[in-house]
C-alpha atoms as a PDB file:
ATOM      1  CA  UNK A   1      17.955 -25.672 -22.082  1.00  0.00           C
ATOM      2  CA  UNK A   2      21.254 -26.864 -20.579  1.00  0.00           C
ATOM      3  CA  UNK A   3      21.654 -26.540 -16.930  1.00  0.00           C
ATOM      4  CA  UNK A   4      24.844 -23.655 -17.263  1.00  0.00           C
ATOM      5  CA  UNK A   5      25.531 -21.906 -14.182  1.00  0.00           C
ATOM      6  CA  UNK A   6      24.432 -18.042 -14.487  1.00  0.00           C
ATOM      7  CA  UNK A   7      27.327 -16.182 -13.832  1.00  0.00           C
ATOM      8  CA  UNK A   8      27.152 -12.847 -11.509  1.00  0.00           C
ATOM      9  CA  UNK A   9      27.114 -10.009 -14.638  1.00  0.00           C
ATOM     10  CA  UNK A  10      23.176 -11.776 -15.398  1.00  0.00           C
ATOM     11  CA  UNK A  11      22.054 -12.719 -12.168  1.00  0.00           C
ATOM     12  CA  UNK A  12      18.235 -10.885 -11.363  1.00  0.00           C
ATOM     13  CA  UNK A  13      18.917  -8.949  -7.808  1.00  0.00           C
ATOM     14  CA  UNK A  14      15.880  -8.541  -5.231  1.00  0.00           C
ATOM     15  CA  UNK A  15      16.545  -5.416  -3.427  1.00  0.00           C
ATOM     16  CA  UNK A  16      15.874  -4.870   0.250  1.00  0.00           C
ATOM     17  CA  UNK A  17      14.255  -1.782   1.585  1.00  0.00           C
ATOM     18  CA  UNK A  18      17.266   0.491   1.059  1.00  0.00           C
ATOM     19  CA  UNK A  19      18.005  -0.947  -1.942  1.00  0.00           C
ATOM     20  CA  UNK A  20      14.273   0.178  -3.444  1.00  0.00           C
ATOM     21  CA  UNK A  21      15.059   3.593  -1.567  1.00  0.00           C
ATOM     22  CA  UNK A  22      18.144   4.464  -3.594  1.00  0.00           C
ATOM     23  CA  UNK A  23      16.686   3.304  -6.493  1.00  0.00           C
ATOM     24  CA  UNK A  24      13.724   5.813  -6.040  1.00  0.00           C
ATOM     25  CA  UNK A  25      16.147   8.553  -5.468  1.00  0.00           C
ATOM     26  CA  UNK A  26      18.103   7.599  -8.942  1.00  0.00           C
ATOM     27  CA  UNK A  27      14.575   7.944 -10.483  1.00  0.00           C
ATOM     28  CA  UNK A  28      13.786  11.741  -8.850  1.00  0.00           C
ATOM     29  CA  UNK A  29      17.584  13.022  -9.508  1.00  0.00           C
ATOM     30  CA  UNK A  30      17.200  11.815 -13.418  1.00  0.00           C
ATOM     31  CA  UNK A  31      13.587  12.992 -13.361  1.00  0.00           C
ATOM     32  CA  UNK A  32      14.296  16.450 -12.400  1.00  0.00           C
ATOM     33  CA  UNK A  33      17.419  16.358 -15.055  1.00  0.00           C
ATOM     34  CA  UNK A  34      15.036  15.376 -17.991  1.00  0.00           C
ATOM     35  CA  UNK A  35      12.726  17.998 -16.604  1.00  0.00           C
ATOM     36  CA  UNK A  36      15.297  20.980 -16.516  1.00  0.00           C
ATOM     37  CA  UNK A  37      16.836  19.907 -19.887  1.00  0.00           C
ATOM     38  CA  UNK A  38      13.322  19.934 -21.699  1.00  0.00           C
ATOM     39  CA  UNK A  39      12.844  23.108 -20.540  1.00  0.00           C
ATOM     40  CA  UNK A  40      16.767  24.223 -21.976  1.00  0.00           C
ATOM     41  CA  UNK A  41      16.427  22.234 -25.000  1.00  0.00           C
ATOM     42  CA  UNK A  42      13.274  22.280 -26.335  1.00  0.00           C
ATOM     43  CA  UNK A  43      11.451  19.582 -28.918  1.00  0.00           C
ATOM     44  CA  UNK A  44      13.164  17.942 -31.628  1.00  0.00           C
ATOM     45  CA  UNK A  45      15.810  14.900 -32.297  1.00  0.00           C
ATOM     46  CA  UNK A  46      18.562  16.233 -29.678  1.00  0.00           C
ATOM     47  CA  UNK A  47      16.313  15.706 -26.826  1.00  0.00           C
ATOM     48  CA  UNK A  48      15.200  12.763 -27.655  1.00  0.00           C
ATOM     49  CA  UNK A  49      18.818  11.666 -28.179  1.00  0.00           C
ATOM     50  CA  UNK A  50      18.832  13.238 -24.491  1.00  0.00           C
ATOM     51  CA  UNK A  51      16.141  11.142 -22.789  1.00  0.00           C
ATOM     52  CA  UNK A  52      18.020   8.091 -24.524  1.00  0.00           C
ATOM     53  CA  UNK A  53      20.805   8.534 -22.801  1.00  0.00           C
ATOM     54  CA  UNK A  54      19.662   9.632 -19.269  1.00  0.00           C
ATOM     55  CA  UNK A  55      17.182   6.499 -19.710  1.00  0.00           C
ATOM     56  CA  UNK A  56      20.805   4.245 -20.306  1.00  0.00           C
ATOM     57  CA  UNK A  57      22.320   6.529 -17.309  1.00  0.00           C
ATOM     58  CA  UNK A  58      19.260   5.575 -14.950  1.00  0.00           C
ATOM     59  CA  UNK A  59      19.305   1.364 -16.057  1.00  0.00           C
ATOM     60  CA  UNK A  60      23.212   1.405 -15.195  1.00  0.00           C
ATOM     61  CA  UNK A  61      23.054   3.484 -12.520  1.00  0.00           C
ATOM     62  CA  UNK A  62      20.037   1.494 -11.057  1.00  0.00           C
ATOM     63  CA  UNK A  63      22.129  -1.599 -11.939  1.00  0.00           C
ATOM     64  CA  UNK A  64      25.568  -0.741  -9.991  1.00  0.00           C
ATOM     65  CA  UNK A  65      23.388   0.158  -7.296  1.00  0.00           C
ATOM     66  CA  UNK A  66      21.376  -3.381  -7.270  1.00  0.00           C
ATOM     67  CA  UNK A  67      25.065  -5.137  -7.423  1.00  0.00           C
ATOM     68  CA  UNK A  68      25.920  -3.644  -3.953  1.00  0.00           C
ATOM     69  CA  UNK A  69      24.952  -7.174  -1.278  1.00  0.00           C
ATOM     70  CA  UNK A  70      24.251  -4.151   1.165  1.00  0.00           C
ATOM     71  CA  UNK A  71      20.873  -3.134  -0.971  1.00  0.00           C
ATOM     72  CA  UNK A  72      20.276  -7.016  -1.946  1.00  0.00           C
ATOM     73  CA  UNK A  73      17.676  -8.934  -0.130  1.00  0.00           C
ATOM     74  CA  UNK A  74      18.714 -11.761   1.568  1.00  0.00           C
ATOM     75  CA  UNK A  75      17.977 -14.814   0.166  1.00  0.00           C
ATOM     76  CA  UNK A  76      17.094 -17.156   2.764  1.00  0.00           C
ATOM     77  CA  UNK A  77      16.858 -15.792   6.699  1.00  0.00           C
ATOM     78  CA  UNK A  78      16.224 -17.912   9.819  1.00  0.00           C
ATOM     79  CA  UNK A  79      13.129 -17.546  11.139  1.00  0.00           C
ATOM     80  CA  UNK A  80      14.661 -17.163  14.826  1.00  0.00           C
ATOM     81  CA  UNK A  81      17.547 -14.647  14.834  1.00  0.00           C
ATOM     82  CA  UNK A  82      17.370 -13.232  11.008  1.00  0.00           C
ATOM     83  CA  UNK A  83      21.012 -14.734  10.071  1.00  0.00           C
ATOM     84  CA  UNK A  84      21.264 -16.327   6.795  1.00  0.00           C
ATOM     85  CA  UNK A  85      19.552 -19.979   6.441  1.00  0.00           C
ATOM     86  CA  UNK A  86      21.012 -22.718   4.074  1.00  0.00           C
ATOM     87  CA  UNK A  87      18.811 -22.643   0.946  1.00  0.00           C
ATOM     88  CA  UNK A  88      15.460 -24.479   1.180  1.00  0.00           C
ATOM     89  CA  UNK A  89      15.631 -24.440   5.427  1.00  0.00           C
ATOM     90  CA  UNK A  90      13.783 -22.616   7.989  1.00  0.00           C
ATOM     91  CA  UNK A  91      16.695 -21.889  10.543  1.00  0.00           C
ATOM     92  CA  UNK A  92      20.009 -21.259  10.510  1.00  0.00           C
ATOM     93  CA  UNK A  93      21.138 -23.795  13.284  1.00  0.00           C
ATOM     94  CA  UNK A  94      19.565 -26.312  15.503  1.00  0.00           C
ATOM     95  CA  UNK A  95      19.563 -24.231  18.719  1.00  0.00           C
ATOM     96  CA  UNK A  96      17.626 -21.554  16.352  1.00  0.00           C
ATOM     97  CA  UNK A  97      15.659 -24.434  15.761  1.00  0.00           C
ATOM     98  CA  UNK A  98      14.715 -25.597  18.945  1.00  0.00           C
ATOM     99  CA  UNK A  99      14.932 -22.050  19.924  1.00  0.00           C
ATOM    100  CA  UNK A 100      11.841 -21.346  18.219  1.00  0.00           C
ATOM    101  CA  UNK A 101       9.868 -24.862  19.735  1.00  0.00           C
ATOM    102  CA  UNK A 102       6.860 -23.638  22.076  1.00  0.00           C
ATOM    103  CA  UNK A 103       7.642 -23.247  25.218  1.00  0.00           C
ATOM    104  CA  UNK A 104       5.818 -26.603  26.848  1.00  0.00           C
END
């Protein structure tokens, strides 16, 4: 496979603890829609057709939530102060670095 960039529409997006919040409270709100519209509609193809669409309605809305950098989890964080770490390091500057030494 070639080594193409993935552009933003198809990157994956690990959601902090807000971000898992809000995507819990996407679930209940649909949930109790589906549950009040089964109860309206009754069996047969239109609600199925229903729970089709409020399933599509829940992946996009779970989606534009997940695109928001607030509910993303940070990728890399210095060990020291929590600020953002180049990829593959433990700190985000040397005085976090030496920051973080033992005190002798």
């Amino acid at each position: 496979m070639s080594q193409t960039p993935i552009r933003p529409e198809f990157q994956v997006h690990m959601l902090n603890d807000s971000g898992k919040t809000q995507a819990t409270q996407i679930a209940e709100v649909l949930s109790e829609a589906l549950n009040k519209l089964e109860a309206l509609v009754g069996p047969g193809r239109e609600l199925v057709i229903v729970k089709t669409k409020l399933e599509e309605a829940c992946f996009f809305a779970k989606r534009g939530m997940a695109s928001k950098p607030d509910n993303q989890q940070r990728q890399n964080s210095c060990e020291h102060c929590d600020g953002d770490a180049p990829a593959g390091k433990r700190f985000c500057s040397d005085a976090c670095r030496i920051a973080d030494l033992p005190s002798a």
